[in-house]
N, C-alpha and C. Protein backbone atom coordinates (compact mmCIF):
# COMPACT_ATOMS: atom_id res chain seq x y z
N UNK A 1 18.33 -2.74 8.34
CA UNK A 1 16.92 -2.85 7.98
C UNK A 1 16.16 -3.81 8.89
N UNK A 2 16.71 -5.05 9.09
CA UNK A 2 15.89 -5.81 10.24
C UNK A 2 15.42 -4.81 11.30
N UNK A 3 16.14 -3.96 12.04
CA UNK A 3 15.29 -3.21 12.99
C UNK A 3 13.88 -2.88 13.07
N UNK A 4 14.05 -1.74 11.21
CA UNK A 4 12.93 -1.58 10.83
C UNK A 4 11.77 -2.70 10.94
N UNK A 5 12.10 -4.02 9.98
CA UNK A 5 11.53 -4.97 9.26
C UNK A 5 10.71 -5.26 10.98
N UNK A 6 11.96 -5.29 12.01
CA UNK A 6 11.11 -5.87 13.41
C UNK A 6 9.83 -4.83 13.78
N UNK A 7 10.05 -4.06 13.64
CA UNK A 7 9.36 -2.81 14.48
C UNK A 7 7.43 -2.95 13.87
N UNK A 8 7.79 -3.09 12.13
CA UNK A 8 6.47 -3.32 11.60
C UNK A 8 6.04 -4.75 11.96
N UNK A 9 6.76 -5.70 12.13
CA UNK A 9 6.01 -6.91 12.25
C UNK A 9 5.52 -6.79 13.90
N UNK A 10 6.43 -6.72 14.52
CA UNK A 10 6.20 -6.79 16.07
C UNK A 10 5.01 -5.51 16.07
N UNK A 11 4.60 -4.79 15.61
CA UNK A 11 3.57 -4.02 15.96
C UNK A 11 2.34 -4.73 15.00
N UNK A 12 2.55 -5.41 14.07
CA UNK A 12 1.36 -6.17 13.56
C UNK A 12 1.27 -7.20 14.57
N UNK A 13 1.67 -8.02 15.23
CA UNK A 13 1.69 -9.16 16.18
C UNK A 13 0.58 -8.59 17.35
N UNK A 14 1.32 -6.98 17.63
CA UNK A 14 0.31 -6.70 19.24
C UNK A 14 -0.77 -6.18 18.83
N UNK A 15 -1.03 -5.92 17.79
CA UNK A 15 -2.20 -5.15 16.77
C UNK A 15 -2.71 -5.53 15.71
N UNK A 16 -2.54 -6.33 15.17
CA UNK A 16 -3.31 -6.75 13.90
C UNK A 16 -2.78 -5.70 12.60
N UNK A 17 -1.98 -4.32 13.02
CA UNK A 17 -1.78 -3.70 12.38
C UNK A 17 -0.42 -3.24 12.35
N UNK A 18 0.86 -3.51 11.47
CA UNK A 18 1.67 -3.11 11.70
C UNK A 18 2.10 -2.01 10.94
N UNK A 19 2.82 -0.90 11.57
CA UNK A 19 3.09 0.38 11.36
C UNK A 19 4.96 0.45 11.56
N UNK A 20 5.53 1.43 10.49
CA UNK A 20 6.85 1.51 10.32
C UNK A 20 7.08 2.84 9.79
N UNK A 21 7.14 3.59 10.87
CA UNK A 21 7.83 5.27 10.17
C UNK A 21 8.16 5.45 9.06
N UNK A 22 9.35 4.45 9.04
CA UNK A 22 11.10 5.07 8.33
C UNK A 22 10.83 3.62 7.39
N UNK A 23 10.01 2.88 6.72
CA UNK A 23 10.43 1.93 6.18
C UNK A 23 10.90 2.03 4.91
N UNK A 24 10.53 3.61 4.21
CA UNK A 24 11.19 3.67 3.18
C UNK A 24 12.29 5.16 3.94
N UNK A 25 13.28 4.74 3.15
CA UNK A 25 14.45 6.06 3.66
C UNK A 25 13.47 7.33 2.71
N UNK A 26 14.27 8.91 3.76
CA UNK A 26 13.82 10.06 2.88
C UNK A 26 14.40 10.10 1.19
N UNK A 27 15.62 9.37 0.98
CA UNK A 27 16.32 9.45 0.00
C UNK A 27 15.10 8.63 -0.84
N UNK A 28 14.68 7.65 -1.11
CA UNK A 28 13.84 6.34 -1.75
C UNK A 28 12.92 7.00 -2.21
N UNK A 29 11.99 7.33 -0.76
CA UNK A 29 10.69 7.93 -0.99
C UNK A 29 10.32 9.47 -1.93
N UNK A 30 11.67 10.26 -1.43
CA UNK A 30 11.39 11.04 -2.62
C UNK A 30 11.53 10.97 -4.37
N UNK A 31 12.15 10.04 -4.61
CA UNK A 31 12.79 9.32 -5.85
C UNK A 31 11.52 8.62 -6.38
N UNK A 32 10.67 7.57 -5.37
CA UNK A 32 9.65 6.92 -6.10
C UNK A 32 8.69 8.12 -5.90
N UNK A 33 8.54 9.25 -5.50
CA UNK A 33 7.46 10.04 -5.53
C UNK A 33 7.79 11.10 -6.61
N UNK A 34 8.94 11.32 -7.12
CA UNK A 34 9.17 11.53 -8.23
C UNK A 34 8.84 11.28 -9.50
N UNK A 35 8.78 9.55 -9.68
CA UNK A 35 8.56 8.83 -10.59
C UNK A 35 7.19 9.13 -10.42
N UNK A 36 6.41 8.98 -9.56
CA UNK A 36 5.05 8.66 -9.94
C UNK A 36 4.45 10.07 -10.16
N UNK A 37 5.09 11.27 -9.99
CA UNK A 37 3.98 12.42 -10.55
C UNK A 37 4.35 12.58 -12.18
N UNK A 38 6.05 11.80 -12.17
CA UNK A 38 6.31 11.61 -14.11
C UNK A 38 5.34 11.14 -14.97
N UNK A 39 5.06 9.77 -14.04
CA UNK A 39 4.16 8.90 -14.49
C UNK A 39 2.74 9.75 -14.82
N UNK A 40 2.52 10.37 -13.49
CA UNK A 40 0.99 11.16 -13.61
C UNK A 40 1.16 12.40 -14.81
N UNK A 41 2.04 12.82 -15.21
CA UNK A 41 2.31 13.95 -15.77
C UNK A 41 2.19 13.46 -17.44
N UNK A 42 2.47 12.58 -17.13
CA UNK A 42 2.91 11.49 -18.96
C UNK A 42 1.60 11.11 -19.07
N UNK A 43 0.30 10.75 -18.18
CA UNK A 43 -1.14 10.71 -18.20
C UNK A 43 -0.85 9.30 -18.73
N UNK A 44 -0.31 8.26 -17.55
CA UNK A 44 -0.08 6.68 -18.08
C UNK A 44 -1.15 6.03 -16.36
N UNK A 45 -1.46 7.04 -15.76
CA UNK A 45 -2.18 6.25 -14.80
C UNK A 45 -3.70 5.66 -15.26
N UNK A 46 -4.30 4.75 -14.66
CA UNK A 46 -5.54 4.18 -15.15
C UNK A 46 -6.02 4.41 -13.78
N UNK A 47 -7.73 4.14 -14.03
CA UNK A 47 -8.75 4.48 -13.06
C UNK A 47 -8.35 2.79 -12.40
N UNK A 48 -8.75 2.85 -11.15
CA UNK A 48 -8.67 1.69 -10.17
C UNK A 48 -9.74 0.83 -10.38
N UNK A 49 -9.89 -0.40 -10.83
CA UNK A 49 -11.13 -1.36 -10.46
C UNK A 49 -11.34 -2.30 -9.06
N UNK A 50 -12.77 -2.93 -8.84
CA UNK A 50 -12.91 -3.67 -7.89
C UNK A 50 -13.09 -4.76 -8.24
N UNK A 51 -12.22 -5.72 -7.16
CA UNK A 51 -12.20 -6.94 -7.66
C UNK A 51 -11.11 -7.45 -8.77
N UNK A 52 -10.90 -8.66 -9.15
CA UNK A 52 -9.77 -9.21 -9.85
C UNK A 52 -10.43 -9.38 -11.42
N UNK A 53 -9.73 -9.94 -12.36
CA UNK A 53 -9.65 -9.55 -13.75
C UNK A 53 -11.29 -10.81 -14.19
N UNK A 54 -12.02 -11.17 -13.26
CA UNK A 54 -13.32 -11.89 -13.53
C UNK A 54 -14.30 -11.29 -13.07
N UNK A 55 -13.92 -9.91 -11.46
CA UNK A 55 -15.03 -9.84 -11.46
C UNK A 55 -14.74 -8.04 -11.30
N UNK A 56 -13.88 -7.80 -12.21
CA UNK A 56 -13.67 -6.21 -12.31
C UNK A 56 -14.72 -5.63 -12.75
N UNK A 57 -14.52 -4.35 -11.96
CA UNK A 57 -15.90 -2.83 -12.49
C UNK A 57 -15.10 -1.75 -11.53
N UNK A 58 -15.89 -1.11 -12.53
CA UNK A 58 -15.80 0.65 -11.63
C UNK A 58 -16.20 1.16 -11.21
N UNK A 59 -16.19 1.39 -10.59
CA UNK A 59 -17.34 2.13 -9.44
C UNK A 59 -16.68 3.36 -9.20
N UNK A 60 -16.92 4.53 -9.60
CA UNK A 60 -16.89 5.52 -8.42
C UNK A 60 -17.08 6.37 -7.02
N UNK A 61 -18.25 5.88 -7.24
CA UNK A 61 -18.76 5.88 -5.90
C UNK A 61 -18.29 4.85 -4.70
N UNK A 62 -17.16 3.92 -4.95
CA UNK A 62 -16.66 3.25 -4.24
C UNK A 62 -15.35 3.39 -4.28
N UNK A 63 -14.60 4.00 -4.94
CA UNK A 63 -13.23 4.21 -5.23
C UNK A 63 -13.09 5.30 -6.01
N UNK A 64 -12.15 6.22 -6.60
CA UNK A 64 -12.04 7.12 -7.08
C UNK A 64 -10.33 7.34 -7.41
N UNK A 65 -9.77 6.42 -6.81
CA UNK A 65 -7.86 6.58 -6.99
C UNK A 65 -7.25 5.94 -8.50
N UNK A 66 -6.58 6.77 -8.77
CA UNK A 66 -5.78 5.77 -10.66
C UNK A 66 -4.54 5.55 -9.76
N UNK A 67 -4.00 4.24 -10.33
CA UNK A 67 -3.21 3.40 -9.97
C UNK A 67 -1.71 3.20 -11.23
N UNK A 68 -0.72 2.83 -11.42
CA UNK A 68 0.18 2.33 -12.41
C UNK A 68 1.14 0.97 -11.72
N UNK A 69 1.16 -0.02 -11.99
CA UNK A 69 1.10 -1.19 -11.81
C UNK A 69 3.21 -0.84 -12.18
N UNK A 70 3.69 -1.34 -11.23
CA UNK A 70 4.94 -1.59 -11.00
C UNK A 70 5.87 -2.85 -11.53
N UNK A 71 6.70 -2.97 -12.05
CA UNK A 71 7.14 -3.79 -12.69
C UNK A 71 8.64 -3.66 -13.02
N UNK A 72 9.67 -4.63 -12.50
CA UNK A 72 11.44 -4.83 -12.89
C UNK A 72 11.61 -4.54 -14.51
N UNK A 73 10.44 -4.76 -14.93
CA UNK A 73 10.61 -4.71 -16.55
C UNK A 73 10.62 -3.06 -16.53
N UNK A 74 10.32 -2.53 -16.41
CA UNK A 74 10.44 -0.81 -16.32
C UNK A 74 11.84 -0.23 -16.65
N UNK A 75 12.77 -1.57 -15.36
CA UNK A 75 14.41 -1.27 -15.53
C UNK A 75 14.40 0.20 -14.72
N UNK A 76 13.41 0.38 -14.03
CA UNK A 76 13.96 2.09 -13.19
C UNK A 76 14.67 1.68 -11.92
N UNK A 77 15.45 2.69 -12.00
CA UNK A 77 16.18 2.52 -10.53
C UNK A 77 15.65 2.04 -9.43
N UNK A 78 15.21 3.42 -9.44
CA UNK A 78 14.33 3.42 -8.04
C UNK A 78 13.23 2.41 -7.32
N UNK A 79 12.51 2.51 -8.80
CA UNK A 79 11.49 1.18 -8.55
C UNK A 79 12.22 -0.19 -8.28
N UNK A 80 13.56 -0.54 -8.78
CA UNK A 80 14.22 -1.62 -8.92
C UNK A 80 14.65 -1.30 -7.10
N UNK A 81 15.03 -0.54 -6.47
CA UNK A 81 15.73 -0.50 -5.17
C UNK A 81 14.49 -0.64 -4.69
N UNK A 82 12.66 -0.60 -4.66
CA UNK A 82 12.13 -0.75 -3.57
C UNK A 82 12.00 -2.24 -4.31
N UNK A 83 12.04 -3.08 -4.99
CA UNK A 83 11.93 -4.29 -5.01
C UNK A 83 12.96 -4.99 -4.29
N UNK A 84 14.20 -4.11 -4.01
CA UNK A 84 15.46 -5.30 -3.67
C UNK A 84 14.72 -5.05 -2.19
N UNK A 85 14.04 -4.16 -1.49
CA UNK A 85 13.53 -3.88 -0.23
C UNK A 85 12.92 -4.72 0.20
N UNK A 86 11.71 -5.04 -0.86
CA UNK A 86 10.88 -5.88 -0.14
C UNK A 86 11.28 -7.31 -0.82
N UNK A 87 12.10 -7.88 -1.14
CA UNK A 87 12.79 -8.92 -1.44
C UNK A 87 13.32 -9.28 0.06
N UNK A 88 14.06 -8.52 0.68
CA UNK A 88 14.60 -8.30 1.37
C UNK A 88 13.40 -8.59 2.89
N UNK A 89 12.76 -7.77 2.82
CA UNK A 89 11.65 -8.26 4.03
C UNK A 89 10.91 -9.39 3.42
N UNK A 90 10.61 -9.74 2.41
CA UNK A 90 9.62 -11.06 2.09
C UNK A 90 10.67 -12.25 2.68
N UNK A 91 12.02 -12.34 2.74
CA UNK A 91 13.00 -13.02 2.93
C UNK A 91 12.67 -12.89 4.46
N UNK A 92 12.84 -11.97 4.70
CA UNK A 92 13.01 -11.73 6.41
C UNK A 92 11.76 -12.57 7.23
N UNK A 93 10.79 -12.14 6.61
CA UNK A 93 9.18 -12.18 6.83
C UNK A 93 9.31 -14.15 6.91
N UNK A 94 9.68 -14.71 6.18
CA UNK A 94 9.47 -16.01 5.69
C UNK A 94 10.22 -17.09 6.79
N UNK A 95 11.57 -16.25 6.78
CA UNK A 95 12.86 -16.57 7.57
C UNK A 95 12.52 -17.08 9.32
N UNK A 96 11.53 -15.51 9.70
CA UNK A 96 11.19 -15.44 11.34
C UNK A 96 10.04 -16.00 11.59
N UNK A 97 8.77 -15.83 10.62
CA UNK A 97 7.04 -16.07 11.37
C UNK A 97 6.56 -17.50 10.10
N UNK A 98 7.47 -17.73 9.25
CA UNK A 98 6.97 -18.88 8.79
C UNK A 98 5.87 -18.96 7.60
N UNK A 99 6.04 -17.42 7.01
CA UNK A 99 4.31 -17.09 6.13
C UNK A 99 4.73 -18.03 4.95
N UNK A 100 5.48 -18.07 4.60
CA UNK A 100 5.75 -19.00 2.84
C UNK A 100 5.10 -18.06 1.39
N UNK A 101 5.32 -16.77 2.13
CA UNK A 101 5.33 -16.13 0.87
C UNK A 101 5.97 -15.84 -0.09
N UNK A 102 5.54 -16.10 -1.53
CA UNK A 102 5.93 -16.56 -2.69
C UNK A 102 5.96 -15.20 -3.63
N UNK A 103 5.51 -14.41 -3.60
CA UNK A 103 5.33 -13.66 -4.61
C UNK A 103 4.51 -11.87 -3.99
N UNK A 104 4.43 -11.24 -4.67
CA UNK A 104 4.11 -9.71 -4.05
C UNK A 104 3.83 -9.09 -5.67
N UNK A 105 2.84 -7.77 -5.46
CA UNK A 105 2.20 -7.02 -6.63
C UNK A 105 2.35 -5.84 -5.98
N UNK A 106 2.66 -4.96 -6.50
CA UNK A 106 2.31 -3.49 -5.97
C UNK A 106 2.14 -2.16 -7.29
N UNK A 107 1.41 -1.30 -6.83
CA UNK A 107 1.54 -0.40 -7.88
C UNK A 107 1.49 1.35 -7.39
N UNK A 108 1.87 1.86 -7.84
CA UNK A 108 1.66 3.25 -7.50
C UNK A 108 0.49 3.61 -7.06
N UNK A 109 -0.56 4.45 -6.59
CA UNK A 109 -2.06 4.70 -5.56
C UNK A 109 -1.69 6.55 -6.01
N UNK A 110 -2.78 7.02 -6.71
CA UNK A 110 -2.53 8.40 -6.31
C UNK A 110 -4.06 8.55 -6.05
N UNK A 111 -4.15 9.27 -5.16
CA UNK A 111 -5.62 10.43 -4.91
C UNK A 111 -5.81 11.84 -5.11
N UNK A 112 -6.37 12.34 -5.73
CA UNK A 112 -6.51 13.61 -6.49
C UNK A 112 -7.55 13.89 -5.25
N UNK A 113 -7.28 15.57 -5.14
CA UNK A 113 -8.02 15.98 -4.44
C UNK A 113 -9.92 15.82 -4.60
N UNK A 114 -10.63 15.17 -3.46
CA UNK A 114 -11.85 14.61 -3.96
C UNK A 114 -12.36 13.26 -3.93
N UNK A 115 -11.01 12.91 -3.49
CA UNK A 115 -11.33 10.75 -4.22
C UNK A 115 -11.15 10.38 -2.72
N UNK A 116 -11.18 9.01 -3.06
CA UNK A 116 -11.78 8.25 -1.39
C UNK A 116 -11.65 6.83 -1.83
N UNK A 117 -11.91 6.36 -1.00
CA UNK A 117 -12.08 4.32 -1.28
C UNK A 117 -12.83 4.06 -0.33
N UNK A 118 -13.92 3.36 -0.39
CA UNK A 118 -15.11 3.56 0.80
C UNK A 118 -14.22 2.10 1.72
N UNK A 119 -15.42 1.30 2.13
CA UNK A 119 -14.49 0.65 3.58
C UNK A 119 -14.74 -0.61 2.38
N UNK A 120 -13.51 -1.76 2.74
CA UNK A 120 -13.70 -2.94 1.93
C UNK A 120 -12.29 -3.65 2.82
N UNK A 121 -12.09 -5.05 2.48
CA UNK A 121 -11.04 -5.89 2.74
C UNK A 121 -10.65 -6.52 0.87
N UNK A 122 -9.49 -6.70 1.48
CA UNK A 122 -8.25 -6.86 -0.05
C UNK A 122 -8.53 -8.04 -0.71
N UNK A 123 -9.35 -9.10 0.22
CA UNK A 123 -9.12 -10.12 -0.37
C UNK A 123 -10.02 -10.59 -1.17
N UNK A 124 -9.77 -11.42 -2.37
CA UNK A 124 -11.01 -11.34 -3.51
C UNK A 124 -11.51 -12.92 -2.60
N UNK A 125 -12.70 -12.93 -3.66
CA UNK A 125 -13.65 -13.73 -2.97
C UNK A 125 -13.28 -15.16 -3.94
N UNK A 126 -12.89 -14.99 -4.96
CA UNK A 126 -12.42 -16.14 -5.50
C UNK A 126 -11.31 -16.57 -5.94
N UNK A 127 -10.26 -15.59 -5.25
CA UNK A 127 -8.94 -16.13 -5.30
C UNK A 127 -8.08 -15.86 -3.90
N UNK A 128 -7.54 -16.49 -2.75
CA UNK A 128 -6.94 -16.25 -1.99
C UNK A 128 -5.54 -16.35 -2.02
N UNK A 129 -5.20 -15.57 -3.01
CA UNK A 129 -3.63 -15.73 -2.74
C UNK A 129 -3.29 -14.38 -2.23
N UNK A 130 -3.44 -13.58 -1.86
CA UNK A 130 -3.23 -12.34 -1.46
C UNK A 130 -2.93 -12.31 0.34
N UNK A 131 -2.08 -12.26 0.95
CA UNK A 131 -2.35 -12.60 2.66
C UNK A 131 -2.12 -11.83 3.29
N UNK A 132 -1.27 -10.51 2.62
CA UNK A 132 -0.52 -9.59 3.53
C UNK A 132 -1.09 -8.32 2.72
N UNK A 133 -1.54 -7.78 3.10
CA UNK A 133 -1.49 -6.16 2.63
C UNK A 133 -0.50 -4.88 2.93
N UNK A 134 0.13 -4.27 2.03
CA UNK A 134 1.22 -3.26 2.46
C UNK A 134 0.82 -1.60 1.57
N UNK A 135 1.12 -1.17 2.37
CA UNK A 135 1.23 0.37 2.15
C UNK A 135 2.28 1.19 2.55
N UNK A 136 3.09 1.79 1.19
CA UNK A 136 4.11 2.66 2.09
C UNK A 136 3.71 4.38 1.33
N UNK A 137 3.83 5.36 2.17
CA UNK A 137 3.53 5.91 1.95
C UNK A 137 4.85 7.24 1.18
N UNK A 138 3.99 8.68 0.48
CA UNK A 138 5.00 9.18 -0.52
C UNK A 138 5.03 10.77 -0.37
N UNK A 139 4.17 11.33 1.22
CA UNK A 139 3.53 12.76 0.93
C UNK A 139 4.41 13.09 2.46
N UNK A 140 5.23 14.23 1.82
CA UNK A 140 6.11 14.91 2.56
C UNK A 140 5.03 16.27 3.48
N UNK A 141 5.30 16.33 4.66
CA UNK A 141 4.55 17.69 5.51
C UNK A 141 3.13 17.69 5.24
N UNK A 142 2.78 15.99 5.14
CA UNK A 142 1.38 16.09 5.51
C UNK A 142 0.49 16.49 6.74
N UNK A 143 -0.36 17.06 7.07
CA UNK A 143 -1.41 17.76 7.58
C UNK A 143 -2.33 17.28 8.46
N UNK A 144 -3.26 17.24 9.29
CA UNK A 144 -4.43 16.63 9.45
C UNK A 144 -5.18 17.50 8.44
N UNK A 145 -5.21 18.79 8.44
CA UNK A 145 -6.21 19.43 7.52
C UNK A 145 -6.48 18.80 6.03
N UNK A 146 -5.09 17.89 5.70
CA UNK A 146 -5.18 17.26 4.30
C UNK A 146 -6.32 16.24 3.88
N UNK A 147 -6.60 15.34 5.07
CA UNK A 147 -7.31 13.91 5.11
C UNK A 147 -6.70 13.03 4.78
N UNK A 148 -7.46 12.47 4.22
CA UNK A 148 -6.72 11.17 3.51
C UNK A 148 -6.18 10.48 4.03
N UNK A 149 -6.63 10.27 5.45
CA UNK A 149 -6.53 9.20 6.63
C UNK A 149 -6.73 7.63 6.25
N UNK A 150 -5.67 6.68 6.14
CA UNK A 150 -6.24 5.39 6.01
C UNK A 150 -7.47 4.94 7.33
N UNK A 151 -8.55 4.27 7.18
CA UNK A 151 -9.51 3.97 8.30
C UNK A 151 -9.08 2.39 8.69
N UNK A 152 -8.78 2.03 9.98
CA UNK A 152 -9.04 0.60 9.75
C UNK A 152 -9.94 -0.13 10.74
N UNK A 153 -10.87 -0.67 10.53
CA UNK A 153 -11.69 -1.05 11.12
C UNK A 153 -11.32 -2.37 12.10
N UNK A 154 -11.28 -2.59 13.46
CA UNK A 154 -11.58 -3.69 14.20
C UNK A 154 -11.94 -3.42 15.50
N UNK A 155 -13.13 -4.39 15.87
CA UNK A 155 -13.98 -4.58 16.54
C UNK A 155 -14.32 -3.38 17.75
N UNK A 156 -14.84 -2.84 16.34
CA UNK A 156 -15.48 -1.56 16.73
C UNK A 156 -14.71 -0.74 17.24
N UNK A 157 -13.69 -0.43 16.94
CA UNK A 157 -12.46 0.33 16.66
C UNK A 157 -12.17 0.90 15.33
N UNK A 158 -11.71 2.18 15.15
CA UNK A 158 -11.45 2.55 14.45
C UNK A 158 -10.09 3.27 14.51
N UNK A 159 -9.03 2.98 13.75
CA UNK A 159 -7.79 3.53 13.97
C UNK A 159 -7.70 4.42 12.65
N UNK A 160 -6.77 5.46 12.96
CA UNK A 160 -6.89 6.63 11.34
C UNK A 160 -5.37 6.50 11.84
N UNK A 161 -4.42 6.42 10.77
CA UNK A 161 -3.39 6.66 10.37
C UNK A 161 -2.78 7.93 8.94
N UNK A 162 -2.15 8.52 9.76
CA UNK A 162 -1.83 9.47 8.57
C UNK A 162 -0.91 8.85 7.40
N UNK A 163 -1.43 9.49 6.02
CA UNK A 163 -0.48 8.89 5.03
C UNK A 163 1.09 9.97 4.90
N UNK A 164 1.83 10.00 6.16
CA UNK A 164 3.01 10.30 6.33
C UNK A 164 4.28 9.85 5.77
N UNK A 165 4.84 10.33 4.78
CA UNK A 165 6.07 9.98 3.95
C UNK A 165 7.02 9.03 4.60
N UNK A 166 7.61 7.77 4.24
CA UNK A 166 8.01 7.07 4.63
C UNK A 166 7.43 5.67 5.26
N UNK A 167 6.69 6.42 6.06
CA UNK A 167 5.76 5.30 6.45
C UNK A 167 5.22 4.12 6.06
N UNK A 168 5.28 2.51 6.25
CA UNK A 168 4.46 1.72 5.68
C UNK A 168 3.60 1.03 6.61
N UNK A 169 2.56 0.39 6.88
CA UNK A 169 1.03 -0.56 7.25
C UNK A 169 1.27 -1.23 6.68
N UNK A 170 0.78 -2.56 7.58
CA UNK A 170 0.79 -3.84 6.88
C UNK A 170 -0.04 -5.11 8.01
N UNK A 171 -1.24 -5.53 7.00
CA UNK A 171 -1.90 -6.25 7.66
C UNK A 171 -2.64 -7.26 6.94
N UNK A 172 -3.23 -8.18 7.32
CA UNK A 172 -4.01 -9.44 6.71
C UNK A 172 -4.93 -9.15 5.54
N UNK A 173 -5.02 -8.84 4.59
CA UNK A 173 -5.63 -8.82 3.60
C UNK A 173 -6.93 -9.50 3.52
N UNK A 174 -7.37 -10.36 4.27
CA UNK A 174 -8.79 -10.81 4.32
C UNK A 174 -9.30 -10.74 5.83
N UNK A 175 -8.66 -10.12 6.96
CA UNK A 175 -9.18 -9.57 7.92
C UNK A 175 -9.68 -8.33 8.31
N UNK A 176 -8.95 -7.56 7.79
CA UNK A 176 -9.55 -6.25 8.25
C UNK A 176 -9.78 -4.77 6.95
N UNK A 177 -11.10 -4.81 7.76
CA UNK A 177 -11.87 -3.58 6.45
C UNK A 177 -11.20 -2.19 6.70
N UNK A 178 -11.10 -1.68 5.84
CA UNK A 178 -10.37 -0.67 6.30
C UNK A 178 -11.18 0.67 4.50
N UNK A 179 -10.81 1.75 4.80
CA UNK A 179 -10.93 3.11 3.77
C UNK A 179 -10.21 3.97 3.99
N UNK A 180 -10.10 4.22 2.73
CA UNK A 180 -9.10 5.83 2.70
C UNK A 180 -10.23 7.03 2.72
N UNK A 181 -10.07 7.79 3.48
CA UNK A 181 -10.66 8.83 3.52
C UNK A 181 -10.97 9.92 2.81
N UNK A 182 -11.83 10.74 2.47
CA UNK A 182 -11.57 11.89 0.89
C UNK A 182 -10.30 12.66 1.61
N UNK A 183 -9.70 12.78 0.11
CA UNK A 183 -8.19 13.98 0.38
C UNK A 183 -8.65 14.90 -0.06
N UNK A 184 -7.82 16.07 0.53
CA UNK A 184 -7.91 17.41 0.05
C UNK A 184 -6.85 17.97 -0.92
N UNK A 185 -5.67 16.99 -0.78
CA UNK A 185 -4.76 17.14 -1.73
C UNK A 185 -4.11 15.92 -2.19
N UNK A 186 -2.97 15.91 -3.21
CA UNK A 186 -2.71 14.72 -4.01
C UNK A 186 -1.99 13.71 -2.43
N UNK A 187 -2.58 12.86 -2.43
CA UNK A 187 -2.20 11.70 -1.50
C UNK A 187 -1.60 10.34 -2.74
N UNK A 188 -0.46 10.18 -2.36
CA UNK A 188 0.85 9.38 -3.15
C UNK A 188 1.36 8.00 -2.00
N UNK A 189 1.17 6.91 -2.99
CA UNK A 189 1.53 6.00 -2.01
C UNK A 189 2.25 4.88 -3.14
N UNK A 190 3.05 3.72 -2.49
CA UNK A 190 2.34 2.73 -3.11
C UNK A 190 1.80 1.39 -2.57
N UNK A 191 1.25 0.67 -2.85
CA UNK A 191 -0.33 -0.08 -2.62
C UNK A 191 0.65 -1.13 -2.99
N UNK A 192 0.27 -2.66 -2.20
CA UNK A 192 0.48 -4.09 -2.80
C UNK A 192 -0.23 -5.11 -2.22
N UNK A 193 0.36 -6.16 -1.75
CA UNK A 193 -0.20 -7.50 -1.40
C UNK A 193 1.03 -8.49 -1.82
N UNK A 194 1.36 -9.15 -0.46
CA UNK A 194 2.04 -9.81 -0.71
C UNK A 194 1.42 -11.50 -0.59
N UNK A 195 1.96 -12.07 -1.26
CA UNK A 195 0.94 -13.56 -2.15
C UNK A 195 1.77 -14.69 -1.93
N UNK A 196 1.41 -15.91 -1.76
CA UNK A 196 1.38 -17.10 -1.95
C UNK A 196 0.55 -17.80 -3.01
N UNK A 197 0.98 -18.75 -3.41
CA UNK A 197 1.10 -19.44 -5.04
C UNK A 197 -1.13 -20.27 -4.38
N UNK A 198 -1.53 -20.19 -5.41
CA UNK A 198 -3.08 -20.52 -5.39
C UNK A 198 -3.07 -22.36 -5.77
């Protein structure tokens, strides 16, 4: 896994943006993409808010994705093997560049054909514990015709990354603005932030 773990950091270092094919195996990714259409099927996902639990709302017109919030308490396998993962890189992460990160949130991200997240940065305005932003992604023989291009914005650049199965992004959470693009079909991910203590 260090290979991997190098490949995304060392491409966040020359880019501000780091990118990792294979960071979840085909075996993983189909297992947590499993779980989460259970999840969607059992109708346990909630609509996404902006902002943290003081200055939450909904907006549609600014977001449109339902989310299910991840948790060891679940006791699922699968979900339990991508935690030993990123246990595993938060260790790594801490070990080589020195971040002192303490803690990580993530939750399932689905987009129904139609939905979007306009352009924004992760980090709330009155709490900075959030430093790292991660995305791994859950959609097998995705398309360009599909959309649902992550956007990320810097200096006057625009990079589109496909949400390609396996795949994870990972970048500064209060640097760079970035949007998901409207999908044309269900786009499956899951979404986090990895944190240090406030």
């Amino acid at each position: 896994m260090e290979k991997i773990f190098d490949c995304l950091i060392g491409s966040f270092i020359a880019n501000q943006v780091g990118i990792s094919e294979n960071f979840l195996s085909v075996a993983l990714a189909a297992h947590l993409k499993e779980n989460l259409n259970n999840i969607f099927q059992n109708d346990e996902f909630l609509h996404a808010g902006i902002g943290n639990n003081i200055l939450a709302e909904r907006n549609k017109l600014i977001r449109s994705d339902v989310i299910y919030w991840l948790d060891r308490e679940h006791d699922n396998q699968y979900e339990n093997e991508f935690f030993d993962l990123m246990d595993q890189f938060v260790s790594y992460l801490n070990r080589t560049c020195y971040t002192g990160i303490t803690g990580y949130e993530f939750h399932y991200t689905l987009y129904l054909p139609g939905t979007f997240y306009k352009k924004h940065i992760d980090q709330f305005r009155n709490n900075g514990s959030r430093q790292y932003s991660m995305i791994m992604y859950l959609n097998a023989d995705w398309k360009p015709s599909d959309g649902g291009e992550l956007c990320i914005y810097q200096e006057g650049i625009q990079q589109h990354i496909s949400p390609d199965s396996g795949k994870s992004v990972f970048f500064k959470s209060a640097d760079l603005h970035h949007e998901v693009l409207v999908t044309n079909k269900h786009r499956m991910s899951i979404t986090g932030w990895l944190k240090v203590d406030e």
